[in-house]
N, C-alpha and C. Protein backbone atom coordinates (compact mmCIF):
# COMPACT_ATOMS: atom_id res chain seq x y z
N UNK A 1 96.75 81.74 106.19
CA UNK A 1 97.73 82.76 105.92
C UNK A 1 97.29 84.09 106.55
N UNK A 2 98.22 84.55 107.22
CA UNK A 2 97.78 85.84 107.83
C UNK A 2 98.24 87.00 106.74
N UNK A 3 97.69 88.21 106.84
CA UNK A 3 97.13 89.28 105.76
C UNK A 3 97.87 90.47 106.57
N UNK A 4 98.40 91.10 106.15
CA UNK A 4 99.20 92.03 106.43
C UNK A 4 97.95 93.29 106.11
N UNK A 5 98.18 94.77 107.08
CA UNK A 5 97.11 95.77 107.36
C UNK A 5 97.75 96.60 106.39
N UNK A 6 96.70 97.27 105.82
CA UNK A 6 96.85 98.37 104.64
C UNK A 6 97.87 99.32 105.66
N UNK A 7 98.26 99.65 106.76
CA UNK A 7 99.49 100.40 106.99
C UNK A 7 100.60 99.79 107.04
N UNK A 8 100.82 98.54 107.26
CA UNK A 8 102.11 97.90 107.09
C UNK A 8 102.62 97.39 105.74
N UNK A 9 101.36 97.60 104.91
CA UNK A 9 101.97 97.17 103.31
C UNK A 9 102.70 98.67 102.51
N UNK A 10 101.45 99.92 103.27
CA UNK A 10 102.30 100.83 102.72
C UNK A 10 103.65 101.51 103.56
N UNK A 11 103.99 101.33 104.77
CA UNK A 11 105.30 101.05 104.93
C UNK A 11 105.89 100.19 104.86
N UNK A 12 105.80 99.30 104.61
CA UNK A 12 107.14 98.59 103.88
C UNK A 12 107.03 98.68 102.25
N UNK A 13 106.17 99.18 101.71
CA UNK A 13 106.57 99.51 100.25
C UNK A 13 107.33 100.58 100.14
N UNK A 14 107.69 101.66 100.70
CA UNK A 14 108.24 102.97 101.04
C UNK A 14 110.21 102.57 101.18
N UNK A 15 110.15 101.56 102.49
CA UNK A 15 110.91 101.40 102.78
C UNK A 15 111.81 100.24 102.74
N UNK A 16 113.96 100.06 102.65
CA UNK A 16 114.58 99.32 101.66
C UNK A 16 115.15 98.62 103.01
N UNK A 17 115.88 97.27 103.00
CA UNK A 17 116.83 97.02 104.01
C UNK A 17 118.06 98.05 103.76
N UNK A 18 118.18 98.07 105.56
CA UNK A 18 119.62 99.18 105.35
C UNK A 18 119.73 100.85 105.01
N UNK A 19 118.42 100.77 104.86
CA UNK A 19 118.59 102.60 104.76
C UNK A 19 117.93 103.16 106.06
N UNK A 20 118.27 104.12 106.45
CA UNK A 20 117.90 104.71 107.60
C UNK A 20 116.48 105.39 107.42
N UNK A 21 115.65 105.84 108.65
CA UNK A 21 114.37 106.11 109.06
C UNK A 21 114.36 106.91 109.99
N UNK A 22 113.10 107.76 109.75
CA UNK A 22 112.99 108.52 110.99
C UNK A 22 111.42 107.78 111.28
N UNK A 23 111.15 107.66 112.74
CA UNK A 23 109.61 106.87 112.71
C UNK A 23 109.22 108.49 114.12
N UNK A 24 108.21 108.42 113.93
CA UNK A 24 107.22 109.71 114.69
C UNK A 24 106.67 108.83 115.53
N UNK A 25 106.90 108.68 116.97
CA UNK A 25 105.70 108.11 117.66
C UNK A 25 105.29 108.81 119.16
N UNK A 26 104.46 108.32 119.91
CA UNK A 26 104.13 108.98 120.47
C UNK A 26 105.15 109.08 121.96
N UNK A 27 106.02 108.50 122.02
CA UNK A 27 107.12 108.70 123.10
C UNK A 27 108.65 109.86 122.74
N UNK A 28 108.44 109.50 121.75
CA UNK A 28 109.33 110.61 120.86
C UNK A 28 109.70 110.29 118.94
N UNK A 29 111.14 110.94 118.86
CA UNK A 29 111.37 110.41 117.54
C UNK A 29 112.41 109.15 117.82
N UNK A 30 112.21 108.11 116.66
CA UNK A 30 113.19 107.56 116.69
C UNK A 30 113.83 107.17 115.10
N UNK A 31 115.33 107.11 115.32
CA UNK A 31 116.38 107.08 113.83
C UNK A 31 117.01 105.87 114.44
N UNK A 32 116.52 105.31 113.15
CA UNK A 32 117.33 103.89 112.90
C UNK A 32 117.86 103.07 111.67
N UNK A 33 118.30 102.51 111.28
CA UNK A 33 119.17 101.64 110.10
C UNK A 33 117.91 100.59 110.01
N UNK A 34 117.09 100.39 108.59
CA UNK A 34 116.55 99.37 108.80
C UNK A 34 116.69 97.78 108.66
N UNK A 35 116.32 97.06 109.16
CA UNK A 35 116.73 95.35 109.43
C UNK A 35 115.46 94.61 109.03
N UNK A 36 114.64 94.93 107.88
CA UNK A 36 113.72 94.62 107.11
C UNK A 36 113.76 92.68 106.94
N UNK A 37 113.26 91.70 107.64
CA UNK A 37 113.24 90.55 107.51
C UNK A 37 112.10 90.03 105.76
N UNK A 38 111.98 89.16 105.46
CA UNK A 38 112.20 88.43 104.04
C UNK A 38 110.25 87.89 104.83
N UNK A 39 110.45 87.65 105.72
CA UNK A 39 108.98 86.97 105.83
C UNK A 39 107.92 87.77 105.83
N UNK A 40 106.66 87.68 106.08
CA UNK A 40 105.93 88.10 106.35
C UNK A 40 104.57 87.41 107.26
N UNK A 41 104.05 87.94 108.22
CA UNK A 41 103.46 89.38 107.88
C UNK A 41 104.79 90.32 108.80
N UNK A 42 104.40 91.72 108.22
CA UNK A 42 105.61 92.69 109.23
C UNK A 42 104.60 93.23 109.97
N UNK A 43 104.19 92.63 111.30
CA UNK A 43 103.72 93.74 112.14
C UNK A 43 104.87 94.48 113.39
N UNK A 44 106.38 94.26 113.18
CA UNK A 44 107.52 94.84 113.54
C UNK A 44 108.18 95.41 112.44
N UNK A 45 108.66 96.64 112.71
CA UNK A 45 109.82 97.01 112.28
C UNK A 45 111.19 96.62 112.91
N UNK A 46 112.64 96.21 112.48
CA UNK A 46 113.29 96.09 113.14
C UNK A 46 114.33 96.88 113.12
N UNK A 47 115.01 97.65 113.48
CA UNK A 47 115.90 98.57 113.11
C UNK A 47 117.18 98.22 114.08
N UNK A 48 118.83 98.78 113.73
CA UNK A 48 119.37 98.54 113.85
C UNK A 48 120.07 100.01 114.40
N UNK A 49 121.22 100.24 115.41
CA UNK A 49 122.01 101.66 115.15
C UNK A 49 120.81 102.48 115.84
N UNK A 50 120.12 102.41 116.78
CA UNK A 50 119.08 103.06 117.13
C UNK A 50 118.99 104.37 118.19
N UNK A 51 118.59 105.53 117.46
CA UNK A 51 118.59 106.51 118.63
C UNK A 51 117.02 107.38 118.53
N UNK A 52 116.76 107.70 120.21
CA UNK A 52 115.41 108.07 120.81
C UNK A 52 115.54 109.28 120.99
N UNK A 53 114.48 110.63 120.49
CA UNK A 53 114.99 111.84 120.83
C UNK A 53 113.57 111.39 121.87
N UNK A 54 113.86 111.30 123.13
CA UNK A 54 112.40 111.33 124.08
C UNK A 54 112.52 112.94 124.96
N UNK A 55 111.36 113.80 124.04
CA UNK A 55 111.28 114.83 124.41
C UNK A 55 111.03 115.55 125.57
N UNK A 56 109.76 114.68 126.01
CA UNK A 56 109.11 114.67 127.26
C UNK A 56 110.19 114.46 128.56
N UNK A 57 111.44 113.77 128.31
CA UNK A 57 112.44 113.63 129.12
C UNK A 57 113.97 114.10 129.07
N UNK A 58 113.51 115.13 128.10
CA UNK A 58 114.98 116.08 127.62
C UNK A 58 116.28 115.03 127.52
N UNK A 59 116.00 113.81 126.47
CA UNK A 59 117.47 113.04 126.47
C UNK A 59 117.12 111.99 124.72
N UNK A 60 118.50 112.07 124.94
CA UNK A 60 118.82 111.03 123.86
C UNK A 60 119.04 109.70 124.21
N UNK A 61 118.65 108.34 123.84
CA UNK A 61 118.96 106.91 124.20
C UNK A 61 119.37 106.48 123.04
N UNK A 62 120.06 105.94 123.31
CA UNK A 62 120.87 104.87 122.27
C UNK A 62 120.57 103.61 122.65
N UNK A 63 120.21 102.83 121.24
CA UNK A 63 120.35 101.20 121.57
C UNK A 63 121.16 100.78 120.24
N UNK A 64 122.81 100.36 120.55
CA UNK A 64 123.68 100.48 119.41
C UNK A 64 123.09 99.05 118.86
N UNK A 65 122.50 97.66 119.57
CA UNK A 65 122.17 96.47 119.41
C UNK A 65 120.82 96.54 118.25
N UNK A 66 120.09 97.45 118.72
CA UNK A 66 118.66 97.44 117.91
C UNK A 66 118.07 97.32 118.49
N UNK A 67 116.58 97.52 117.85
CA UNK A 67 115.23 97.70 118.57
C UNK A 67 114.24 97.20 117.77
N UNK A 68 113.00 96.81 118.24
CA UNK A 68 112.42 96.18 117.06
C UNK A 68 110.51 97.04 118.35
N UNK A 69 110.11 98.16 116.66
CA UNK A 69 108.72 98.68 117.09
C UNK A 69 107.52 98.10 116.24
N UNK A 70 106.68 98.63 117.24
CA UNK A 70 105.49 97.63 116.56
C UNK A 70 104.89 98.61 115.59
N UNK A 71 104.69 97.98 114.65
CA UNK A 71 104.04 99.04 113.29
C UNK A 71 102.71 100.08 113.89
N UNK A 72 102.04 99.33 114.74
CA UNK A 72 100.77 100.04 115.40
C UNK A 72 100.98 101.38 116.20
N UNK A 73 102.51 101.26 116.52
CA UNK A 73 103.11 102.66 117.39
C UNK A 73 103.85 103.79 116.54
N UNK A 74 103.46 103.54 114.94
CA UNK A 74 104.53 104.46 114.58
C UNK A 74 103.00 105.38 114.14
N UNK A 75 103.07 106.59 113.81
CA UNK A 75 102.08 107.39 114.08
C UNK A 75 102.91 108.01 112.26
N UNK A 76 104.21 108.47 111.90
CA UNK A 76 104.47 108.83 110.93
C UNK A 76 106.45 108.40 110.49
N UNK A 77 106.91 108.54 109.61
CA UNK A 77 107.94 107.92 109.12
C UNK A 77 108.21 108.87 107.56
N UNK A 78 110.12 108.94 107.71
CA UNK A 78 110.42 109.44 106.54
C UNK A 78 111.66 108.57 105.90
N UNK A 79 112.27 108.16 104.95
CA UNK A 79 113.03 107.67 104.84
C UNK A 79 114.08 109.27 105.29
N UNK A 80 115.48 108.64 105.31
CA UNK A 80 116.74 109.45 105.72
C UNK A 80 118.18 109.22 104.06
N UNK A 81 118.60 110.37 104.23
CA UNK A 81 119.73 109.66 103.46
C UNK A 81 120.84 109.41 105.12
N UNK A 82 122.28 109.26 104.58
CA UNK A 82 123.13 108.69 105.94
C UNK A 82 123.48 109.69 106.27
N UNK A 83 123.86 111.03 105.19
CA UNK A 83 124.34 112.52 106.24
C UNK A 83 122.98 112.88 106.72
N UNK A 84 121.65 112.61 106.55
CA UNK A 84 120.94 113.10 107.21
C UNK A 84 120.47 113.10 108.80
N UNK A 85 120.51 111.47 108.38
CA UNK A 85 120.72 110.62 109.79
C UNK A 85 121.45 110.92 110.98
N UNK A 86 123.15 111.14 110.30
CA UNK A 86 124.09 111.55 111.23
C UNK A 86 124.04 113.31 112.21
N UNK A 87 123.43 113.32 110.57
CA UNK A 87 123.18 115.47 111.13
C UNK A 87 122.35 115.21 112.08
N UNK A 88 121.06 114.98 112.12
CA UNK A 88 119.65 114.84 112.77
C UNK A 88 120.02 114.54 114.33
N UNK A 89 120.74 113.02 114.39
CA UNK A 89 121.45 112.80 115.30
C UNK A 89 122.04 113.83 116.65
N UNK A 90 122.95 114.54 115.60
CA UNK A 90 123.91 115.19 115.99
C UNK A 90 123.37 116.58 116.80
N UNK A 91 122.29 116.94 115.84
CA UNK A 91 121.40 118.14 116.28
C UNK A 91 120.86 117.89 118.07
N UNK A 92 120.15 116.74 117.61
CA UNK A 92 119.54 116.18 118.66
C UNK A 92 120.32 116.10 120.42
N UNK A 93 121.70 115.57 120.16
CA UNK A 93 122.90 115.86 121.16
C UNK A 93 122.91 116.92 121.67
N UNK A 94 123.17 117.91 120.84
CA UNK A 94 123.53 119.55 121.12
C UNK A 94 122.64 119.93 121.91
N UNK A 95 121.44 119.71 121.36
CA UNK A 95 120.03 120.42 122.03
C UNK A 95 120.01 119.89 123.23
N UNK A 96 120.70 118.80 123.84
CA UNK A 96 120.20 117.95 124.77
C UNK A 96 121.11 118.26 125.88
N UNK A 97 122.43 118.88 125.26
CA UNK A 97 123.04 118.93 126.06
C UNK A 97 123.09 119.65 126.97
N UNK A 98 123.51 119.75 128.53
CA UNK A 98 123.60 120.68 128.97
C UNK A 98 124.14 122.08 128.78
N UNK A 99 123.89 123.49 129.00
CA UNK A 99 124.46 124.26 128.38
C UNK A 99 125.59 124.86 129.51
N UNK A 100 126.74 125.13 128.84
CA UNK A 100 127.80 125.87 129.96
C UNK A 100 128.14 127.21 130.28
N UNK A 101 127.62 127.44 131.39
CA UNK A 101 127.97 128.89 131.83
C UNK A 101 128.47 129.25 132.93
């Protein structure tokens, strides 16, 4: 039986299927819907509804299909409520966008 790492037990004790996330890593932020599977061990997260603020490249990515990160790359994580998610999101756009003058 494989043994799940004292950081993947305490994120996934934190976190529910279906509620949204913010994960901190080192390419940028990413917000996603979580897709929490029944087995174990979780050395993936799988998330669903997925968007990348990648800073270093002034843009937003979307993966509307999902994404699935490896627990070893998330560096920090908050749960979200859904207006938070959407705001956060939304912020993220604006800032990104080009500005018009």
């Amino acid at each position: 039986m494989i043994e799940n790492t004292i950081k993947e037990v305490e994120l996934f004790e934190q976190m529910k299927h279906g509620e949204p996330v913010l994960f901190v890593t080192a390419i940028g932020y990413i917000i996603g819907i979580t897709d929490i599977p029944d087995e174990i061990p979780h050395s993936v997260v799988k998330l669903k509804d997925v968007y990348i603020n990648c800073v270093s490249a002034s843009r937003v990515n979307r993966f509307s299909k999902g994404l699935t990160i490896s627990v070893d790359q998330i560096i920090g994580f908050n749960v979200l409520s859904e207006e938070e998610r959407l705001q956060t999101v939304t912020n993220w756009q604006v800032s990104m966008a080009p500005s018009i003058g």
